[in-house]
C-alpha atoms as a PDB file:
ATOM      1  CA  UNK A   1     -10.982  21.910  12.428  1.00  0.00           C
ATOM      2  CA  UNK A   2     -14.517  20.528  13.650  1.00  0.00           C
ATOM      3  CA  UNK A   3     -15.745  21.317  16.809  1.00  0.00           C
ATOM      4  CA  UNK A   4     -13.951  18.679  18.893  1.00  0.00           C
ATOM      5  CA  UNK A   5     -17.575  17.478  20.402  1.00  0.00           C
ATOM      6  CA  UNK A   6     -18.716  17.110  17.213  1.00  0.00           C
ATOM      7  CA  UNK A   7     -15.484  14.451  16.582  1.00  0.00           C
ATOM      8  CA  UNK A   8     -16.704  11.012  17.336  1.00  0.00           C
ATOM      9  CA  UNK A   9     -12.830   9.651  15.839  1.00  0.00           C
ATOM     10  CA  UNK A  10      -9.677  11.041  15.833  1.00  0.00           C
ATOM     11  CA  UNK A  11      -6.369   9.467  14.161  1.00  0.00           C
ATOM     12  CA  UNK A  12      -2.668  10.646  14.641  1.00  0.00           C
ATOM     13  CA  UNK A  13       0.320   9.513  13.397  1.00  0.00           C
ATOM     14  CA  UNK A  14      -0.840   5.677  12.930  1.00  0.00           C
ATOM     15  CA  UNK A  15       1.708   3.233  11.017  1.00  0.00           C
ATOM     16  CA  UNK A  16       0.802  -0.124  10.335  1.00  0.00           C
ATOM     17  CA  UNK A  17       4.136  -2.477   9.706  1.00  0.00           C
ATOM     18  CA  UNK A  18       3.777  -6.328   9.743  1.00  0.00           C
ATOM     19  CA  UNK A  19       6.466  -8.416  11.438  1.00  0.00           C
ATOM     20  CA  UNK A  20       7.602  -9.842   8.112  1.00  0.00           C
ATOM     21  CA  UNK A  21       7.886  -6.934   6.194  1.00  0.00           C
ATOM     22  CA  UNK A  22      10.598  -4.491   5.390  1.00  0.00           C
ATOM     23  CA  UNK A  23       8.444  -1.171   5.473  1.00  0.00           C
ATOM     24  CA  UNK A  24       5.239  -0.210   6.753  1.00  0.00           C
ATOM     25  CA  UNK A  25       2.145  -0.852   5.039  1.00  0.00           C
ATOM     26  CA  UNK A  26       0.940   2.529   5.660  1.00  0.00           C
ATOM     27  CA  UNK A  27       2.128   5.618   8.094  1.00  0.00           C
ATOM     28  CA  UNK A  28       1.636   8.878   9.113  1.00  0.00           C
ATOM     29  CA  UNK A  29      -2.660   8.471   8.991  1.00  0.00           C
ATOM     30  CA  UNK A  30      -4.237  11.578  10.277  1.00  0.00           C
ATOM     31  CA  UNK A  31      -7.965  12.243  10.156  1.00  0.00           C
ATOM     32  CA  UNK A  32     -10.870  12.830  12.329  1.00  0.00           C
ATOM     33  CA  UNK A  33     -14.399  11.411  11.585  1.00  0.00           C
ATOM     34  CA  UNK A  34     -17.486  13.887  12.788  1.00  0.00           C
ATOM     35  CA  UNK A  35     -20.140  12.305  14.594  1.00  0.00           C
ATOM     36  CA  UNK A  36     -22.447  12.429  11.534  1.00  0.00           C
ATOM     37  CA  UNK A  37     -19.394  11.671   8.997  1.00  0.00           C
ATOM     38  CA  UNK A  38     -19.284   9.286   5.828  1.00  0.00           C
ATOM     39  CA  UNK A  39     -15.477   8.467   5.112  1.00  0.00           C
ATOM     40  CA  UNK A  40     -14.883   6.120   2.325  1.00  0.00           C
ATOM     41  CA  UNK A  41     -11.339   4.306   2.120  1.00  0.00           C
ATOM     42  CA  UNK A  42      -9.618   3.969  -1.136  1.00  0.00           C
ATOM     43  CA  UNK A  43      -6.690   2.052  -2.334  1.00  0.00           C
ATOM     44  CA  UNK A  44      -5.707  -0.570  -4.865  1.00  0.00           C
ATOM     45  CA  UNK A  45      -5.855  -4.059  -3.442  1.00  0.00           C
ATOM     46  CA  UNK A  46      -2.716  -4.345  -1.090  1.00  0.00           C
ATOM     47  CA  UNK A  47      -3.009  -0.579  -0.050  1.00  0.00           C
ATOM     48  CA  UNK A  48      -4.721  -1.617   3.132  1.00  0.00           C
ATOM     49  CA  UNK A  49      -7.974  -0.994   3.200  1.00  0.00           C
ATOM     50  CA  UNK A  50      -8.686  -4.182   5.455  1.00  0.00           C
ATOM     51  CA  UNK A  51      -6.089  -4.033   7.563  1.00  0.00           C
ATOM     52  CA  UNK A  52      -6.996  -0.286   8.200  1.00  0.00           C
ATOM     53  CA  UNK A  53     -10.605  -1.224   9.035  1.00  0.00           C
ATOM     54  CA  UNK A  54      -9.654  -4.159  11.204  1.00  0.00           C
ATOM     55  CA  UNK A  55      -7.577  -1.530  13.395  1.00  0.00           C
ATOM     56  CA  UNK A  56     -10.192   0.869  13.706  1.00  0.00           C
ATOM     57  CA  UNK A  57     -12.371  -1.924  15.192  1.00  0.00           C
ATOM     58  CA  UNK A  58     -10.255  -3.130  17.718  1.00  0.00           C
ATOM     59  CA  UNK A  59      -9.035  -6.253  15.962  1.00  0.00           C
ATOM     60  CA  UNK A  60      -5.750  -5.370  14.546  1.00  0.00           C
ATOM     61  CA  UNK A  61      -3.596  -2.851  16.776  1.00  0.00           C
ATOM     62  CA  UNK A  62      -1.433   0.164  15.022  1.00  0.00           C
ATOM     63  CA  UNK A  63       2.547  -0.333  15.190  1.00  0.00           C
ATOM     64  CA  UNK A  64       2.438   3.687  15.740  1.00  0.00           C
ATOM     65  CA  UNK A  65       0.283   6.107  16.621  1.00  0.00           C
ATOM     66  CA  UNK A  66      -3.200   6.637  18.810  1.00  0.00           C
ATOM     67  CA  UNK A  67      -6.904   5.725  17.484  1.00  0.00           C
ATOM     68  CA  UNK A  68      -9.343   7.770  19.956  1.00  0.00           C
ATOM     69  CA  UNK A  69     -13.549   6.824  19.734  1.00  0.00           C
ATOM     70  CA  UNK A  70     -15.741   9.070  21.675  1.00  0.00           C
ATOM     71  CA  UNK A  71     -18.530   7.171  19.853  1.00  0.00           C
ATOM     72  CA  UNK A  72     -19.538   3.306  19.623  1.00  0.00           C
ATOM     73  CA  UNK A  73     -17.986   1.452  16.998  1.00  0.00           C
ATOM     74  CA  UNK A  74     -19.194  -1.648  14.979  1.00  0.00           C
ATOM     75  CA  UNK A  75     -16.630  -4.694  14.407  1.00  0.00           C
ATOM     76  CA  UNK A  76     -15.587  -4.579  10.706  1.00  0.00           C
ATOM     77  CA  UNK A  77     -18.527  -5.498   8.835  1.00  0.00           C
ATOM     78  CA  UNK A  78     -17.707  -8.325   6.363  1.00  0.00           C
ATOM     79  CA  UNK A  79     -15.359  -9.688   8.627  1.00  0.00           C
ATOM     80  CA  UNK A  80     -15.748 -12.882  10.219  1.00  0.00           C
ATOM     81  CA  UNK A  81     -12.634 -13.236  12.493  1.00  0.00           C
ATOM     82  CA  UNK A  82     -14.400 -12.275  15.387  1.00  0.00           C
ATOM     83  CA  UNK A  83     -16.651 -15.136  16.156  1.00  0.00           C
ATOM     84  CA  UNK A  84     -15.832 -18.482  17.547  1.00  0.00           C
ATOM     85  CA  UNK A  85     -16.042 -21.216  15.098  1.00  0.00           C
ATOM     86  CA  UNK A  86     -16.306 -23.746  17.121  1.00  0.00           C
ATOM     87  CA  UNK A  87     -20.008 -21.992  18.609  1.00  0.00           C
ATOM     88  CA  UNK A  88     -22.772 -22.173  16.841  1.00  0.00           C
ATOM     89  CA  UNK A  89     -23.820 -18.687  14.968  1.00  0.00           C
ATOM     90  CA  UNK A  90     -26.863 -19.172  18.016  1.00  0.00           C
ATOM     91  CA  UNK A  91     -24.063 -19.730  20.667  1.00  0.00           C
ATOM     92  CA  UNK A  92     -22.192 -16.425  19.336  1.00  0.00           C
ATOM     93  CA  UNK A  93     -24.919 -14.575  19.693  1.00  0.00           C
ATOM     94  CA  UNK A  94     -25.903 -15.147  23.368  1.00  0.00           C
ATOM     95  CA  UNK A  95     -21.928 -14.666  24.069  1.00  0.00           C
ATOM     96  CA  UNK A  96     -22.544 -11.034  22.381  1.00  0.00           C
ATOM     97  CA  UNK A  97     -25.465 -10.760  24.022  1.00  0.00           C
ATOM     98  CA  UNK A  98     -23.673 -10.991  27.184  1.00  0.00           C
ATOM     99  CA  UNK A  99     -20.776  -8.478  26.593  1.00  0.00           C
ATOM    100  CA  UNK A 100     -23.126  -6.025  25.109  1.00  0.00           C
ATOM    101  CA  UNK A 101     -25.897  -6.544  27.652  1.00  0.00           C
ATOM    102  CA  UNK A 102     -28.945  -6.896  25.067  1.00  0.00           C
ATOM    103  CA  UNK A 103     -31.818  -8.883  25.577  1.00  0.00           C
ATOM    104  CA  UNK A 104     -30.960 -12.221  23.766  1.00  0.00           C
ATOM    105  CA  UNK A 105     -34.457 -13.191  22.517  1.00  0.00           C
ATOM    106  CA  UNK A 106     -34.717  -9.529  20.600  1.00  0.00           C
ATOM    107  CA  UNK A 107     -31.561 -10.340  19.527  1.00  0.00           C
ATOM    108  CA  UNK A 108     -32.077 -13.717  17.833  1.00  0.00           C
ATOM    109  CA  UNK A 109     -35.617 -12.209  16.480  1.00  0.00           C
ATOM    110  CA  UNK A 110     -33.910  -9.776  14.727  1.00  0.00           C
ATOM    111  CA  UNK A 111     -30.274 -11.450  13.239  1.00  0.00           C
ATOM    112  CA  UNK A 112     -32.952 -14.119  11.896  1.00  0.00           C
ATOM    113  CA  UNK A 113     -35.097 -11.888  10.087  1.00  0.00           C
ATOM    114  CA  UNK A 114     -32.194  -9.846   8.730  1.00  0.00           C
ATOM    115  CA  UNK A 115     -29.400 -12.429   7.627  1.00  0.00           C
ATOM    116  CA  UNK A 116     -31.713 -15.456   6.546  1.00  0.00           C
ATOM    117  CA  UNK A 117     -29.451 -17.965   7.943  1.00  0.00           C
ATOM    118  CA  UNK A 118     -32.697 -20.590   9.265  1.00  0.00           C
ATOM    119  CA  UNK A 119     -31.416 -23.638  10.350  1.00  0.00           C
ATOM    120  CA  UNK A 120     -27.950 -22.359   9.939  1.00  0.00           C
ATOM    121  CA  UNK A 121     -28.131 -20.746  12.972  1.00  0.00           C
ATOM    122  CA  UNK A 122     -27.352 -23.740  14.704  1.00  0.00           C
ATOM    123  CA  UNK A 123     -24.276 -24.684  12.694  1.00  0.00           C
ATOM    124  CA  UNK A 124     -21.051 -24.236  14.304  1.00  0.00           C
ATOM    125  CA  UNK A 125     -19.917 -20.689  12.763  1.00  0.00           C
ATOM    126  CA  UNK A 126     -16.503 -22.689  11.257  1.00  0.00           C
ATOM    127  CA  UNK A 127     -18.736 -24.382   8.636  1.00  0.00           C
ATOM    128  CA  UNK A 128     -20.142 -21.357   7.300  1.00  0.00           C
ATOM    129  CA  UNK A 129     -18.895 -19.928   3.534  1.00  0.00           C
ATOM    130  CA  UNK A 130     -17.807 -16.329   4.050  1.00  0.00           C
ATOM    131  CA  UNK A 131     -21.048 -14.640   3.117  1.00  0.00           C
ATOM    132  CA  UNK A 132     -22.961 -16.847   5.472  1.00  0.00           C
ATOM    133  CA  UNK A 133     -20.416 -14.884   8.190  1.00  0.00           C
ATOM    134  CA  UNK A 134     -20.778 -11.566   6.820  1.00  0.00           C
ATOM    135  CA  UNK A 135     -24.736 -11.876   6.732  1.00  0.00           C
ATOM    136  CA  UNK A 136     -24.517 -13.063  10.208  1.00  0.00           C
ATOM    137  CA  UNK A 137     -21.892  -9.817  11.261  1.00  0.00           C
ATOM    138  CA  UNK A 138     -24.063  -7.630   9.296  1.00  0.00           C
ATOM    139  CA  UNK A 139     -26.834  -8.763  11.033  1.00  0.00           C
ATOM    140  CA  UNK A 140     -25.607  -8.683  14.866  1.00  0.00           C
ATOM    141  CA  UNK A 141     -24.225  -5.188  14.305  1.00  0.00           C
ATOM    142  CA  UNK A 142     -27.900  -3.916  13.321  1.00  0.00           C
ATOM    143  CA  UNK A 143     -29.433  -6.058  16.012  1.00  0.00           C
ATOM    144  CA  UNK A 144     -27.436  -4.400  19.181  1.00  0.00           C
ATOM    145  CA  UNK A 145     -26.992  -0.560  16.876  1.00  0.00           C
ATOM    146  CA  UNK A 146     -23.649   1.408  16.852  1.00  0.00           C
ATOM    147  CA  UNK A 147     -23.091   5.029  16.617  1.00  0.00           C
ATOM    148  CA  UNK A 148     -20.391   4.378  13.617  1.00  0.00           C
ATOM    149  CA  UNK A 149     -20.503   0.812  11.038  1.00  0.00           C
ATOM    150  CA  UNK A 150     -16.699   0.068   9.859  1.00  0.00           C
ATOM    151  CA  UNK A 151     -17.977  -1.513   6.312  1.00  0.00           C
ATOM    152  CA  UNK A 152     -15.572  -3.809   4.279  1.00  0.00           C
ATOM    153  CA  UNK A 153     -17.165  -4.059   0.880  1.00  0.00           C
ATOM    154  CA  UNK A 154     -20.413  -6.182   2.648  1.00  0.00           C
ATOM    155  CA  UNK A 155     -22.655  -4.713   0.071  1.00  0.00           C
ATOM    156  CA  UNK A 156     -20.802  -6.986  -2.222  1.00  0.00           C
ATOM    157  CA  UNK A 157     -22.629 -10.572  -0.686  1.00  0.00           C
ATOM    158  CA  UNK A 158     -25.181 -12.184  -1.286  1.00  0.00           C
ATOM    159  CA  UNK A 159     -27.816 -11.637  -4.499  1.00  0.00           C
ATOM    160  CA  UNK A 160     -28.869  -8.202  -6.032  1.00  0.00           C
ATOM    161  CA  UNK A 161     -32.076  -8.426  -3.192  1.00  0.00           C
ATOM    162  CA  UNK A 162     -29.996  -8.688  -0.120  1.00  0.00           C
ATOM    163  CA  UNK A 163     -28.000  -6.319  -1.037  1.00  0.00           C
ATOM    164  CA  UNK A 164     -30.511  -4.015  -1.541  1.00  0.00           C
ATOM    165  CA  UNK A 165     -31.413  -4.851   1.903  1.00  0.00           C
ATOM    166  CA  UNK A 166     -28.086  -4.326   3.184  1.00  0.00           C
ATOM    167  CA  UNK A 167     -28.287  -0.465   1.466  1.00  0.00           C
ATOM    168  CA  UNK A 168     -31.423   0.158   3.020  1.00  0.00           C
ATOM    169  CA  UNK A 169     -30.828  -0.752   6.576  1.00  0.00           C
ATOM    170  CA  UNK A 170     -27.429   1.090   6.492  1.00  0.00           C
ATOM    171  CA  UNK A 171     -27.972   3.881   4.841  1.00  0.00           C
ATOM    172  CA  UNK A 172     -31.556   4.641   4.782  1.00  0.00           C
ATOM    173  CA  UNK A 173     -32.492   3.584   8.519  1.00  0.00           C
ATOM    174  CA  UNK A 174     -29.698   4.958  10.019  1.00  0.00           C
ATOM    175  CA  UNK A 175     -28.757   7.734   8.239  1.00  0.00           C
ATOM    176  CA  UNK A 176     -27.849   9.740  11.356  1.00  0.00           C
ATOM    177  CA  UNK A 177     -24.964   7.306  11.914  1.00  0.00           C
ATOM    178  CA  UNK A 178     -21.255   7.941  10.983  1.00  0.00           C
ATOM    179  CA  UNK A 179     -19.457   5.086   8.926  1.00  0.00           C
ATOM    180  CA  UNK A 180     -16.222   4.008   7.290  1.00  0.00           C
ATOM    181  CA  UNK A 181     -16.602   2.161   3.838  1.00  0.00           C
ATOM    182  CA  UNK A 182     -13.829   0.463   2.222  1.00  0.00           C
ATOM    183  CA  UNK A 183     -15.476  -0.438  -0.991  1.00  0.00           C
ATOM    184  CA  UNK A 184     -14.478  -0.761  -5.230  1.00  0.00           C
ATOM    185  CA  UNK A 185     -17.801   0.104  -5.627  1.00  0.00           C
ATOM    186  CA  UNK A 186     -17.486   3.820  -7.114  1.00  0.00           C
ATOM    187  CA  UNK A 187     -21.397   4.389  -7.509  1.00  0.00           C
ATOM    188  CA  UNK A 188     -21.960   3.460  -3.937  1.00  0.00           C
ATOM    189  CA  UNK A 189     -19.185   6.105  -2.338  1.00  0.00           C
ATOM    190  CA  UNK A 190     -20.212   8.847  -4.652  1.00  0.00           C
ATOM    191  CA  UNK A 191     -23.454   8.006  -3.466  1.00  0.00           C
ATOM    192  CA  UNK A 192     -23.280   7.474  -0.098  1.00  0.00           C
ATOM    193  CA  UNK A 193     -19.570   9.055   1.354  1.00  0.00           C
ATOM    194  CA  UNK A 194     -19.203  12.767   1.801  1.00  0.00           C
ATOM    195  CA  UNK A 195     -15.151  12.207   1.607  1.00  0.00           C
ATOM    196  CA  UNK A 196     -12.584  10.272   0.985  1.00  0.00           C
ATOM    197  CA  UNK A 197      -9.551   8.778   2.735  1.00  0.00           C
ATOM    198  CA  UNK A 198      -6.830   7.438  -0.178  1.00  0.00           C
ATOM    199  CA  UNK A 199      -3.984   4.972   0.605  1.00  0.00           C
ATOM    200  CA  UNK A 200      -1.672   4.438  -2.159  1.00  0.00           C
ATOM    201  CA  UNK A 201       2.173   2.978  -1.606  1.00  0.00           C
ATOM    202  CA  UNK A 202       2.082   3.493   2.291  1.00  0.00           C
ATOM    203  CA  UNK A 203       0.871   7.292   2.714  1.00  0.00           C
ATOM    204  CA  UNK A 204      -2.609   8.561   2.991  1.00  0.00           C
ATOM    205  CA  UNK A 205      -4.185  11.357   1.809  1.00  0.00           C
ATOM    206  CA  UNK A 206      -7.787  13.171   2.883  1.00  0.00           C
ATOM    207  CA  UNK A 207     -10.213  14.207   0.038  1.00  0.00           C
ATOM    208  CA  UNK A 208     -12.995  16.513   1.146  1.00  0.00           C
ATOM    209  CA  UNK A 209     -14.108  16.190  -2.144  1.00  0.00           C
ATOM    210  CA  UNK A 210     -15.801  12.958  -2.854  1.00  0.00           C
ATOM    211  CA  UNK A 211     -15.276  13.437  -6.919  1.00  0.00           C
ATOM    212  CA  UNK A 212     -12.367  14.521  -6.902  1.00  0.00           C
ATOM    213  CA  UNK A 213     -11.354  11.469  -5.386  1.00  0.00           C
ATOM    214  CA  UNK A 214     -13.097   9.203  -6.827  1.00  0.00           C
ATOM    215  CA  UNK A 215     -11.496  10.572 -10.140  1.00  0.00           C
ATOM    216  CA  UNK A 216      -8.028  10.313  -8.398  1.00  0.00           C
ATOM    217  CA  UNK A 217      -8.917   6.736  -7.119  1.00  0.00           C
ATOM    218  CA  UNK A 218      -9.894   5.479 -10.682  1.00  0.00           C
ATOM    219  CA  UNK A 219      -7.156   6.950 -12.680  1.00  0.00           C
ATOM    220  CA  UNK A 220      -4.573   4.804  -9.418  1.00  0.00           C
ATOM    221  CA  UNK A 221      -6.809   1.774 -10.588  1.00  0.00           C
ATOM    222  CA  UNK A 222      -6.204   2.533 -14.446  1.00  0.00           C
ATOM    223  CA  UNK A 223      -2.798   3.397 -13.969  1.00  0.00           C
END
């Protein structure tokens, strides 16, 4: 067990089951993320990898059990949900500005030079394609700087160059932050992730070693 001040996220006991369905999703999640941690989340598509994400950032809440931060938390990355699509992605940002008391104009300099969006920018958010919102997310959560990024398979948007740019800003120029990555992208957790959270047919299980469950993880894909 880590020393507790080292713990910037603890789990216990958290179930996920949706109104309409006849068993949970997932249950009985357990882990605790370090302040310096890399935890990648694995699971076949359906597993909940998503829906896991989107309740560590606030947006979905657990049917059971307690998710504790002692650390700052991006919104899911990749995720658009969050803004207001009837505001412009401009608009959103001086809302966020607001509620995370940053200085708007630094703000707007720096989601501009990151996500590319131009003129964009004053399009209401509800006309944008989904990687137009993820570039946008991606770019707010480096403009006001978390302690921990929640990553749903962003790397995947936009061309081979942005994506390269997405890599470097994460996990070059802040490489003293924690994250959660729910990604396909084998290469990239081996790479990046130190271990491994797996959800397959509604129970989880921890890997501290990343190739082992990568290896796991593959042969559940194959299977």
């Amino acid at each position: 067990m880590a020393d507790a001040e080292a713990i910037g996220l603890r789990v216990e006991g958290v179930s996920k089951t949706y109104r309409t369905a006849k068993r949970p999703l997932f249950s009985g999640l357990n882990f605790d993320l370090p302040r310096d941690g890399r935890l990648a989340i694995l699971g076949r598509n359906g597993q909940g990898k998503s829906t896991l994400i989107k309740m560590l950032g606030g947006v979905l809440p657990a049917t059971e059990g307690t998710i504790n931060w002692s650390m700052t938390s991006s919104w899911p990355i990749g995720f658009g949900g969050a803004f207001q699509g009837s505001l412009t992605g401009i608009d959103n940002m001086k809302f966020l500005s607001r509620v995370y008391r940053r200085d708007f104009g630094e703000m707007l300099r720096r989601v501009d030079d990151f996500a590319e969006l131009g003129a964009a920018l004053k399009m209401p958010v509800k006309h944008y394609s989904s990687g137009m919102r993820a570039r946008l997310a991606f770019g707010l959560s480096l403009a006001i700087e978390f302690d921990c990024y929640l990553i749903d398979e962003l790397v995947a948007v936009g061309d081979a160059r942005f994506q390269q740019k997405c890599q470097e800003e994460l996990f070059q120029h802040r490489a003293d932050r924690a994250y959660m990555m729910a990604s396909h992208d084998t290469h990239l957790i081996a790479q990046h992730c130190d271990r491994a959270l797996i959800i397959e047919s509604g129970r989880a299980k921890l890997f501290n070693d990343i190739e082992e469950a990568i290896d796991i993880y593959t042969w559940l894909r194959a299977a």
